[in-house]
C-alpha atoms as a PDB file:
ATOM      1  CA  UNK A   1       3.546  -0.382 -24.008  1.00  0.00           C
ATOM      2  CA  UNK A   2       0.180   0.707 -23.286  1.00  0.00           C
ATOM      3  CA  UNK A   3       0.203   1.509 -19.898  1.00  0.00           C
ATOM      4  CA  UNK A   4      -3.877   2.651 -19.656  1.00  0.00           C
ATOM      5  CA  UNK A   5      -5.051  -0.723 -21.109  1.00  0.00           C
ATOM      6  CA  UNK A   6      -2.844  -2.603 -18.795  1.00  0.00           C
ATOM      7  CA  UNK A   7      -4.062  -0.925 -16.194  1.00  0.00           C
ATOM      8  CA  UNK A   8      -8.019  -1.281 -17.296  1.00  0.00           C
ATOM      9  CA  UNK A   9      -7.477  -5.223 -17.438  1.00  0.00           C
ATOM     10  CA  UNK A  10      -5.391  -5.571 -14.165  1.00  0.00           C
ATOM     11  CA  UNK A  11      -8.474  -3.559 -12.530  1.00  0.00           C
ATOM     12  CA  UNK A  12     -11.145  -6.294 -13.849  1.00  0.00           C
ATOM     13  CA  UNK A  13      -9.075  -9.167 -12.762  1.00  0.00           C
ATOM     14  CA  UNK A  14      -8.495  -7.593  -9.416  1.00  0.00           C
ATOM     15  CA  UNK A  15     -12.557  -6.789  -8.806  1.00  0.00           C
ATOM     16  CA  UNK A  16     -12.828 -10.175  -9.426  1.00  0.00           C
ATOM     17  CA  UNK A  17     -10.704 -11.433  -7.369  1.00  0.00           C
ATOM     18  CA  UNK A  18     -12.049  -8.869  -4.594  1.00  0.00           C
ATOM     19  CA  UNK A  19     -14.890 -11.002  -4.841  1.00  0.00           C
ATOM     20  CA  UNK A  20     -13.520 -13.919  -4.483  1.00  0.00           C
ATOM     21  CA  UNK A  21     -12.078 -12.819  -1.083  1.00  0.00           C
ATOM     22  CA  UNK A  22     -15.752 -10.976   0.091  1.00  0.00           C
ATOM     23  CA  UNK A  23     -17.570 -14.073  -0.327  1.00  0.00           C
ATOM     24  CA  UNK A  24     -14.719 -16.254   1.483  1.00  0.00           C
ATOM     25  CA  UNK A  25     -15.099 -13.309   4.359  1.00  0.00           C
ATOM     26  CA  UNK A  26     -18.703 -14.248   5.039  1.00  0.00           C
ATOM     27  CA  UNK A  27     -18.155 -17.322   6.557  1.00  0.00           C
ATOM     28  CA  UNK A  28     -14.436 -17.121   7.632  1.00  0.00           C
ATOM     29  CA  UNK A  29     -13.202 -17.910  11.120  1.00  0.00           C
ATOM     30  CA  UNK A  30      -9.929 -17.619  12.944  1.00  0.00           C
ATOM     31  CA  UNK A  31      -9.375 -21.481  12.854  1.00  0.00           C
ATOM     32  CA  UNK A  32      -8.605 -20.977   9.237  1.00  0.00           C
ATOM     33  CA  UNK A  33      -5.448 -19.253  10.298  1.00  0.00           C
ATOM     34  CA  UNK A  34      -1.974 -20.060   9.898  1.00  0.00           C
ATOM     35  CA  UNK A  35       1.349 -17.851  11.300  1.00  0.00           C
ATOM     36  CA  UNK A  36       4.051 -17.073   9.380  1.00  0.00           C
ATOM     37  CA  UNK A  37       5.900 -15.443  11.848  1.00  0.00           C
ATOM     38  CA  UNK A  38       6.023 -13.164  14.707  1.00  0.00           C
ATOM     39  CA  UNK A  39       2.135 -11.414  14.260  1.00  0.00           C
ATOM     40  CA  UNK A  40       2.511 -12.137  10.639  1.00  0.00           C
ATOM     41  CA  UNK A  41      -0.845 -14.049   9.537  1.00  0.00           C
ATOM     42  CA  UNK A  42      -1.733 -15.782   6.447  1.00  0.00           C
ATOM     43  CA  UNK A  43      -4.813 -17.581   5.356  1.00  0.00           C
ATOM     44  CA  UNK A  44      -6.133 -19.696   2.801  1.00  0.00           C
ATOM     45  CA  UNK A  45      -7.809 -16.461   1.480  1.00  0.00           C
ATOM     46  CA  UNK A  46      -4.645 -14.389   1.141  1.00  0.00           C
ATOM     47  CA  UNK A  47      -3.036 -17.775  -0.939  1.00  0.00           C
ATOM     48  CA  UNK A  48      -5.995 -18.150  -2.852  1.00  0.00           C
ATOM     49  CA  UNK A  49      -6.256 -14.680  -4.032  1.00  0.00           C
ATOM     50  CA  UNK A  50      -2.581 -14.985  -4.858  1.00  0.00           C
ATOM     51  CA  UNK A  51      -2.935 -17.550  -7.159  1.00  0.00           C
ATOM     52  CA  UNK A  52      -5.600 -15.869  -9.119  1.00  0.00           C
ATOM     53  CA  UNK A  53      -3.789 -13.264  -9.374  1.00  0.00           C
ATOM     54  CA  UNK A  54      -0.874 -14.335 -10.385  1.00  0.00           C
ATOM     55  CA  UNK A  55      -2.711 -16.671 -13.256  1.00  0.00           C
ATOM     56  CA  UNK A  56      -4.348 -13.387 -14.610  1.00  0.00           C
ATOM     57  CA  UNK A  57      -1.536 -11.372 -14.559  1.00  0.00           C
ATOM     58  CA  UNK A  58       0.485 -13.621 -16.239  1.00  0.00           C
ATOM     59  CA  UNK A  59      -1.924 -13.156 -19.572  1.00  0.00           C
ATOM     60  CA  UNK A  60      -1.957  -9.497 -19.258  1.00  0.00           C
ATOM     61  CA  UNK A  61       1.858  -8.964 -19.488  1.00  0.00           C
ATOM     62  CA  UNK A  62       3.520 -12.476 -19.752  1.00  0.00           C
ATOM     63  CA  UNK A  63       7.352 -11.091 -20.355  1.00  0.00           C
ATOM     64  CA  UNK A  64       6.742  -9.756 -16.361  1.00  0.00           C
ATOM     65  CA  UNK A  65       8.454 -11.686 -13.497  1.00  0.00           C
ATOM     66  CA  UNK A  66       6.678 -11.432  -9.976  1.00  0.00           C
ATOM     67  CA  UNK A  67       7.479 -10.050  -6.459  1.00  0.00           C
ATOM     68  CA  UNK A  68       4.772 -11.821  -4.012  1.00  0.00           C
ATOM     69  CA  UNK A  69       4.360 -11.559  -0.736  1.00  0.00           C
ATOM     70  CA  UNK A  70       2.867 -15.217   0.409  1.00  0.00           C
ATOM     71  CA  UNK A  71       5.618 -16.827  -2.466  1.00  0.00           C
ATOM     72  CA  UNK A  72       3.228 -18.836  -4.879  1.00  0.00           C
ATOM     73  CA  UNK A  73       4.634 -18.483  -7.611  1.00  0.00           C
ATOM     74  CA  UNK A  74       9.133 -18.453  -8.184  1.00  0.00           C
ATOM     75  CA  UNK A  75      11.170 -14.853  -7.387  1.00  0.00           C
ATOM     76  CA  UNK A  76      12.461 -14.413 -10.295  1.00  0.00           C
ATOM     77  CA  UNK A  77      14.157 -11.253 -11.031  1.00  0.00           C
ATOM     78  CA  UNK A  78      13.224  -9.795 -14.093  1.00  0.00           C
ATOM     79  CA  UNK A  79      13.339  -6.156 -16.202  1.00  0.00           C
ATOM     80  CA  UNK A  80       9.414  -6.198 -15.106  1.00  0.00           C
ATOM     81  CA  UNK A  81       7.663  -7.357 -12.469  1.00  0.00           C
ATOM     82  CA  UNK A  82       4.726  -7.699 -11.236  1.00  0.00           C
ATOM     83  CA  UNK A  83       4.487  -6.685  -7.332  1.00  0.00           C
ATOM     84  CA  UNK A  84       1.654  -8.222  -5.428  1.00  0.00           C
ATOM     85  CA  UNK A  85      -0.089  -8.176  -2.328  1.00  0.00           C
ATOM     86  CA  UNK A  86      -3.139 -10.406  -2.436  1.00  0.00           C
ATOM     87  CA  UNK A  87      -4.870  -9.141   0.960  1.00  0.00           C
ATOM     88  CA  UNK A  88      -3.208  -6.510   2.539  1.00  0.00           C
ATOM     89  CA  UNK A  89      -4.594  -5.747   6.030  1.00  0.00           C
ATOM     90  CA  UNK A  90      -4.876  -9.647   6.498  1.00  0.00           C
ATOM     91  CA  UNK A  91      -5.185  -9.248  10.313  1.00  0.00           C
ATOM     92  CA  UNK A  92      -8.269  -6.648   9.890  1.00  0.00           C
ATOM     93  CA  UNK A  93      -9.685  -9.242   7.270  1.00  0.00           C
ATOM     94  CA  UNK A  94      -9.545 -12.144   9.996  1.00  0.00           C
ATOM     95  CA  UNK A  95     -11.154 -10.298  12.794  1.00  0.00           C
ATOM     96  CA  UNK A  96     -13.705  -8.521  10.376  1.00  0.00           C
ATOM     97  CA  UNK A  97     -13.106  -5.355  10.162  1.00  0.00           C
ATOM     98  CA  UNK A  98     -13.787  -3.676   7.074  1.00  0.00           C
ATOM     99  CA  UNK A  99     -10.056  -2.025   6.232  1.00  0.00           C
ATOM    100  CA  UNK A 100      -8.567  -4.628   3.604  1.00  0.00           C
ATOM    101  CA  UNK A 101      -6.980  -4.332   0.303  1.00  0.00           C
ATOM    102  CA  UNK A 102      -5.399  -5.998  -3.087  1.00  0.00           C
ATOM    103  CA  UNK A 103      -2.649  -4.124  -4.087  1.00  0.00           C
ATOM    104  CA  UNK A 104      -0.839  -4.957  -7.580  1.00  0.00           C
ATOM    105  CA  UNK A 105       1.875  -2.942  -9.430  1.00  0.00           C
ATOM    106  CA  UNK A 106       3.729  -3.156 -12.276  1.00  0.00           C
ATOM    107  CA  UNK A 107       7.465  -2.137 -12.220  1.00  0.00           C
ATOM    108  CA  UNK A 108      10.227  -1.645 -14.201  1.00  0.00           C
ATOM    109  CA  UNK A 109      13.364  -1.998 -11.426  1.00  0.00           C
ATOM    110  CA  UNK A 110      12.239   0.524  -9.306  1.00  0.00           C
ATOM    111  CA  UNK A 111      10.035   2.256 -11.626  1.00  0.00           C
ATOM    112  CA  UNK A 112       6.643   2.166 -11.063  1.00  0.00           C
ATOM    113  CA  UNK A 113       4.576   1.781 -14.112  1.00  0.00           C
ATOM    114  CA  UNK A 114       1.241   0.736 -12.769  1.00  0.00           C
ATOM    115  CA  UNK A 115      -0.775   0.944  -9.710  1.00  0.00           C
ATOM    116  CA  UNK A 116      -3.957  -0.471  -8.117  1.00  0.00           C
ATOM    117  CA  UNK A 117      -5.439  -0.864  -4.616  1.00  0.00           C
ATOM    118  CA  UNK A 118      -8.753  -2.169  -4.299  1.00  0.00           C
ATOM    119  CA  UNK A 119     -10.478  -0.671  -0.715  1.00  0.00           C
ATOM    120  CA  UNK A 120     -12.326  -3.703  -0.666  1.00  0.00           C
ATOM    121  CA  UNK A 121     -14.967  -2.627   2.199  1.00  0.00           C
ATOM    122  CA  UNK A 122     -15.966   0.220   0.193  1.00  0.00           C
ATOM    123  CA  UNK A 123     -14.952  -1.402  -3.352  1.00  0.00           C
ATOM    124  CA  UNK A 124     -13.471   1.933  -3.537  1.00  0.00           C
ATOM    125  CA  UNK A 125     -10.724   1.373  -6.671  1.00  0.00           C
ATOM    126  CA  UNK A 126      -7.650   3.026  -6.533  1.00  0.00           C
ATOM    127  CA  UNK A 127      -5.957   3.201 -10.120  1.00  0.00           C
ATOM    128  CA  UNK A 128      -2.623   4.917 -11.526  1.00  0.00           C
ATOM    129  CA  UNK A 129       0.079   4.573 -14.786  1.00  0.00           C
ATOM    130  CA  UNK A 130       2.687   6.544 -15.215  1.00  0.00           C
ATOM    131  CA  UNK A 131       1.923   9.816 -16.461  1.00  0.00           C
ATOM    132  CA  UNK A 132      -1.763   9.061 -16.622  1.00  0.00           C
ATOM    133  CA  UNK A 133      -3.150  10.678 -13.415  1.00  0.00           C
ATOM    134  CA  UNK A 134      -4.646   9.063 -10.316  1.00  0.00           C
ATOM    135  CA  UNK A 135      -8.272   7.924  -9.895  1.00  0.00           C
ATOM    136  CA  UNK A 136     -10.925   6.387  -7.935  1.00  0.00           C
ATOM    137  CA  UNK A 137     -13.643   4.398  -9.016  1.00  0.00           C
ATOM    138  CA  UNK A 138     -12.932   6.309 -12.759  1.00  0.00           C
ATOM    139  CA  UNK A 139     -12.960  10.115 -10.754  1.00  0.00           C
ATOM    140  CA  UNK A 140      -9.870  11.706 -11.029  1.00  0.00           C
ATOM    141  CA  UNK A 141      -8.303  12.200  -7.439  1.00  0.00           C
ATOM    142  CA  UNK A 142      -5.273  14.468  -5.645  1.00  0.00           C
ATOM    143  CA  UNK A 143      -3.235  15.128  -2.642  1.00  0.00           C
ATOM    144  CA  UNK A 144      -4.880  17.350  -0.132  1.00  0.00           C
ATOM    145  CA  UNK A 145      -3.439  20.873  -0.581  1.00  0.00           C
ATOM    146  CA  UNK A 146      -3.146  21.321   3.514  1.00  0.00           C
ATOM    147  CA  UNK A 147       0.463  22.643   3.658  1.00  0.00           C
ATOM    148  CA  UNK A 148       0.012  23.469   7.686  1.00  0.00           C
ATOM    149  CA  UNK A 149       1.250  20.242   9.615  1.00  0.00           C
ATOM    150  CA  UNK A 150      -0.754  21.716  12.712  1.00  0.00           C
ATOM    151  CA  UNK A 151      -4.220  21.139  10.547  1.00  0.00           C
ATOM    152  CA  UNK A 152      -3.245  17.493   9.162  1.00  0.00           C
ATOM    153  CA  UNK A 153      -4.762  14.560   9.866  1.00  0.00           C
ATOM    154  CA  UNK A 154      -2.083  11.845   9.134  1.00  0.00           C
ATOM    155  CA  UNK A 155      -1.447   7.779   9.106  1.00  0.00           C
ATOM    156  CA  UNK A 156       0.811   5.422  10.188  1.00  0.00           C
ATOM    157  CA  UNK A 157       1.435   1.921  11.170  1.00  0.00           C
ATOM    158  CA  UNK A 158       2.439  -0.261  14.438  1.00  0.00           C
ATOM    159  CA  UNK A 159       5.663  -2.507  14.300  1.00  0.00           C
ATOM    160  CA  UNK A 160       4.505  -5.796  14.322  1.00  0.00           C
ATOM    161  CA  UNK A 161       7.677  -7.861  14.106  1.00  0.00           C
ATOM    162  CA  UNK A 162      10.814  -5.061  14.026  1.00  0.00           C
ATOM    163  CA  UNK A 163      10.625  -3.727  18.055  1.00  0.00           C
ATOM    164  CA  UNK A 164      14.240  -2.338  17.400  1.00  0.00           C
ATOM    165  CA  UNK A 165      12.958   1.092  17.062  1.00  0.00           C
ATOM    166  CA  UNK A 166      10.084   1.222  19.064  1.00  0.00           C
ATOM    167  CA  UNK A 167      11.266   4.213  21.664  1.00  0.00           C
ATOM    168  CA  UNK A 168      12.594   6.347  18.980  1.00  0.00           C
ATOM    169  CA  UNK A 169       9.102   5.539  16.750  1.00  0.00           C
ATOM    170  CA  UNK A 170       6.852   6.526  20.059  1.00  0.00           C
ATOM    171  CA  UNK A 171       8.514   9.852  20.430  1.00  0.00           C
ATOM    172  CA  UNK A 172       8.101  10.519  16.437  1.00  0.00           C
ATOM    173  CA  UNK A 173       4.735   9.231  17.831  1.00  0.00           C
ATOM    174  CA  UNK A 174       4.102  11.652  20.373  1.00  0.00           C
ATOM    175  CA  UNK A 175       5.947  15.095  19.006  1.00  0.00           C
ATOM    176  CA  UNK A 176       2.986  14.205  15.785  1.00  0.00           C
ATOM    177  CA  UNK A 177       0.488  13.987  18.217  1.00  0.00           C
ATOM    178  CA  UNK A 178       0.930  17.317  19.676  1.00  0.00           C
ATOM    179  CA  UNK A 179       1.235  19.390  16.239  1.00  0.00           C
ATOM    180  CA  UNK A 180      -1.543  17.607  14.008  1.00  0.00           C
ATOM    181  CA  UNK A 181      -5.269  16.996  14.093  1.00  0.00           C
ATOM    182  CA  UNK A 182      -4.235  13.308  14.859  1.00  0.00           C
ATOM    183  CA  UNK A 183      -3.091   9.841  13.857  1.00  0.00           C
ATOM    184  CA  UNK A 184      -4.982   7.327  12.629  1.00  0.00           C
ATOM    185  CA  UNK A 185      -4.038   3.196  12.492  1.00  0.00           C
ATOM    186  CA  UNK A 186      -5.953   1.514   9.790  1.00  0.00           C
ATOM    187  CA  UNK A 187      -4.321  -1.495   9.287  1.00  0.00           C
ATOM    188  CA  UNK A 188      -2.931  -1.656   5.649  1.00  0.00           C
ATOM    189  CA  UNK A 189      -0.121   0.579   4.443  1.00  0.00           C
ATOM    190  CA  UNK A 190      -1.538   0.565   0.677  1.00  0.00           C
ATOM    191  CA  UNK A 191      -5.106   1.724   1.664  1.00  0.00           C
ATOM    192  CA  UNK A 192      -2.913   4.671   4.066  1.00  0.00           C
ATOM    193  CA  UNK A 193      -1.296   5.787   0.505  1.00  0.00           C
ATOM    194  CA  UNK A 194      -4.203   5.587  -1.089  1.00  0.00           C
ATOM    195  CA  UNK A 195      -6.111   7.820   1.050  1.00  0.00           C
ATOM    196  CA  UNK A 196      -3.277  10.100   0.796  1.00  0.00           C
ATOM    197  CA  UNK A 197      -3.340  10.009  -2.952  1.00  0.00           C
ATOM    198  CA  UNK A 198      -7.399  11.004  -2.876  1.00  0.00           C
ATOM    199  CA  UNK A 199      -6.231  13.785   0.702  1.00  0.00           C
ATOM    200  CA  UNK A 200      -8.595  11.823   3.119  1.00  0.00           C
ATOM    201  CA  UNK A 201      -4.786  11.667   4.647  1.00  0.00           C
ATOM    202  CA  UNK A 202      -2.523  14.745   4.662  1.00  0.00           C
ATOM    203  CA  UNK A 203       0.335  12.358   4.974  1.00  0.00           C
ATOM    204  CA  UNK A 204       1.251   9.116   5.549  1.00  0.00           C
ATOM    205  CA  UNK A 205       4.582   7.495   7.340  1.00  0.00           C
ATOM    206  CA  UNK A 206       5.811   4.156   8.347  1.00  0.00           C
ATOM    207  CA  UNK A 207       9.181   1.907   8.786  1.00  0.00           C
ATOM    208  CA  UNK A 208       9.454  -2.248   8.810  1.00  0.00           C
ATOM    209  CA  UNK A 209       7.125  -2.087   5.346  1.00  0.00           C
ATOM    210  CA  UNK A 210       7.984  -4.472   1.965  1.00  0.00           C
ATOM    211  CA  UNK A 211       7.619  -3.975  -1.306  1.00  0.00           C
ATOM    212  CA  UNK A 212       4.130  -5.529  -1.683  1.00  0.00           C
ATOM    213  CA  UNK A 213       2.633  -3.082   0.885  1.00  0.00           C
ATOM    214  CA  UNK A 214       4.096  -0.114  -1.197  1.00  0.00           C
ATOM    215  CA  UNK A 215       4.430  -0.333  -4.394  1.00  0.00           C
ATOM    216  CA  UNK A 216       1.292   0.666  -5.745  1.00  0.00           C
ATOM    217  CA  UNK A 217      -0.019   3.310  -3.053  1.00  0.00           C
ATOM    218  CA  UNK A 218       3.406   4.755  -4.641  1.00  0.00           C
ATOM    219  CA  UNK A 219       2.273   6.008  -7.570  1.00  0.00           C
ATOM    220  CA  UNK A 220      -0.760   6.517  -6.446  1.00  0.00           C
ATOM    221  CA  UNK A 221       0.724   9.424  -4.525  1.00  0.00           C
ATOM    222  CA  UNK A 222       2.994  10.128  -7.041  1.00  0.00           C
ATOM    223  CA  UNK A 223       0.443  10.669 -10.123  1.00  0.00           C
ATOM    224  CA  UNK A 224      -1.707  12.065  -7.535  1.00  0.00           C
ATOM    225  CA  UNK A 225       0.436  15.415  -6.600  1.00  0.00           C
ATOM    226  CA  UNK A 226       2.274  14.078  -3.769  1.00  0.00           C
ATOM    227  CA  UNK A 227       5.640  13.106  -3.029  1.00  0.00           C
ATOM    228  CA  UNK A 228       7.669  10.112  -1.739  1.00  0.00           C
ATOM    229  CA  UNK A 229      10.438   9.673   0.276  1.00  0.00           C
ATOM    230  CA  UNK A 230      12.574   7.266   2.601  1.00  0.00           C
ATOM    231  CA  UNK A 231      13.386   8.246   6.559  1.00  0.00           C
ATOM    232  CA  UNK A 232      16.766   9.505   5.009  1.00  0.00           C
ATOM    233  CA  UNK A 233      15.107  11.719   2.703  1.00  0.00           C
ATOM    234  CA  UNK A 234      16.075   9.842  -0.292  1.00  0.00           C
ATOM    235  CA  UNK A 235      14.087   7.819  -3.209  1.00  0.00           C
ATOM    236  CA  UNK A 236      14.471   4.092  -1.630  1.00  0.00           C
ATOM    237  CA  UNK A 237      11.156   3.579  -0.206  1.00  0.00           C
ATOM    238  CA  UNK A 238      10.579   0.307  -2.355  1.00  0.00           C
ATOM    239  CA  UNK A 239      12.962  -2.004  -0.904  1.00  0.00           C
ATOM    240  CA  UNK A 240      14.382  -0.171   1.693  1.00  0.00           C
ATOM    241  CA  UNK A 241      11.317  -0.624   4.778  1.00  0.00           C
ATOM    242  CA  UNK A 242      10.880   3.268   5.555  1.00  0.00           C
ATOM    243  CA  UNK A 243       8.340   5.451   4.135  1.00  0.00           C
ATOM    244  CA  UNK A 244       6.737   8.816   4.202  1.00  0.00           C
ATOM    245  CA  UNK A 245       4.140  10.488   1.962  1.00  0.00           C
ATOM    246  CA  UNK A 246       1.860  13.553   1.260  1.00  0.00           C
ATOM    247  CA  UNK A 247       2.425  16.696  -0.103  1.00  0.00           C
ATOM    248  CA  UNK A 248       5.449  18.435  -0.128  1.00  0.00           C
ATOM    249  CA  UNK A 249       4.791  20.626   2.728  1.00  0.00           C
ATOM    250  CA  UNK A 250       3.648  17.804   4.803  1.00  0.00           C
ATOM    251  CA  UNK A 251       5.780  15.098   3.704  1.00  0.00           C
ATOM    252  CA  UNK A 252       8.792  17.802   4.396  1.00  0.00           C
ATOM    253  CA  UNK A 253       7.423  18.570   7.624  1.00  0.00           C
ATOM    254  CA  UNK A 254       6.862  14.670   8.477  1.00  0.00           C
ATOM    255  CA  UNK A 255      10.611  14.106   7.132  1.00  0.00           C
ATOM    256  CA  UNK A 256      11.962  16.452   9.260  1.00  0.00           C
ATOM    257  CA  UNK A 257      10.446  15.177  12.604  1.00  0.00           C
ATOM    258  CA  UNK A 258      10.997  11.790  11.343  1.00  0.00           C
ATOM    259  CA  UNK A 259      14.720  12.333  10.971  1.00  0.00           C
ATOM    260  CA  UNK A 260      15.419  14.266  14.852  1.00  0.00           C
ATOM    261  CA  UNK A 261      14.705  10.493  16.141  1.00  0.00           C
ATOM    262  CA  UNK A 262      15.644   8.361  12.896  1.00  0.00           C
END
């Protein structure tokens, strides 16, 4: 399998659908919206893009089932799959601000294989295989070598439909606040990853997150220098909601602060 040409076709299909979901951005407005769910927001756009996506993928490596996050095409579990989020920051997207990405990787169980996220405000491109290095926009990227948590700028995200663990997320929250440069919000997990991939971010955490939102800002990291773990400390950040990244002095650092309220 060659990993590098999969991932140079899976990049052309997803600038293409990136501008697909530009041009649909220019006239959008929120009465194109439908709700999934509790703050979880889906348009036309994010279905759209889907679809395309799916169709192109399917050519590129047909023996590959797919894990979607807006269901357009049958669940089927498979040794590979494709893992998909068409729009990720869909709620930035709808109210115009310019944080919004396609993320797309390629797994193998819980391997990841391949990874892309497409910054689509910047059309900054975000591209990993396994073994192959991280890059953006063709530049080779890395992981910020900050190892002092106290000079870290770091990301996370807001629950949105999990409140469970709100009071023990706001004093993670606040203890961060106190011993970093600060926290930023931006709105999609796999733009968060990949910012930590290229050290814009010295880490990244969050809980209540799927597959989709992950999978490829994974390896992104992960090719990139960086490390992964769950809020246990363990390796199931793909299906198991909880996530922290960086490099290993930070993501250590975030673990451990992480785990006094988790």
């Amino acid at each position: 399998m060659n990993l590098q040409n999969i991932t140079a076709q899976a990049n052309s299909l997803i600038i293409q659908v990136g501008e697909f979901i530009l041009h649909e951005r220019e006239n959008f407005t929120q009465d194109k919206v439908n709700d999934k769910g509790l703050n979880q927001l889906v348009s036309y756009v994010d279905i759209e893009a889907e679809k395309q996506l799916v169709e192109g993928l399917k050519h590129i490596f047909p023996d590959a089932g797919f894990v979607t996050e807006e269901n357009t095409v049958a669940q089927v579990k498979t040794e590979y799959q494709w893992i998909i989020d068409p729009l990720d920051g869909t709620t930035n997207f709808i109210h115009n601000l310019p944080i919004f990405s396609i993320s797309v990787a390629l797994a193998k169980g819980n391997e990841i294989l391949v990874g892309v996220v497409y910054e689509l405000g910047k059309k900054d491109l975000f591209t990993a295989w396994q073994n192959g290095g991280a890059w953006c926009n063709g530049n080779p990227i890395k992981v910020s070598d900050c190892i002092t948590l106290s000079k870290s700028l770091l990301a996370t995200g807001f629950p949105y439909t999990n409140f469970e663990q709100t009071e023990s997320y706001l004093n993670v929250l606040k203890q961060l606040m106190k011993s970093s440069h600060g926290l930023r919000r931006m709105g999609s997990a796999a733009v968060d990853l990949a910012y930590v991939a290229c050290g814009k971010f010295e880490g990244f955490f969050e809980y209540g997150l799927s597959p989709w939102d992950v999978a490829a800002g994974c390896l992104l990291v992960q090719e990139a220098g960086g490390i992964i773990y769950d809020f246990k400390g363990g390796a199931n950040y793909l299906y198991g909601n909880t996530i922290i990244s960086g490099n290993l002095p930070i993501a250590k650092a975030l673990l451990e602060e992480i785990q006094k309220e988790f």
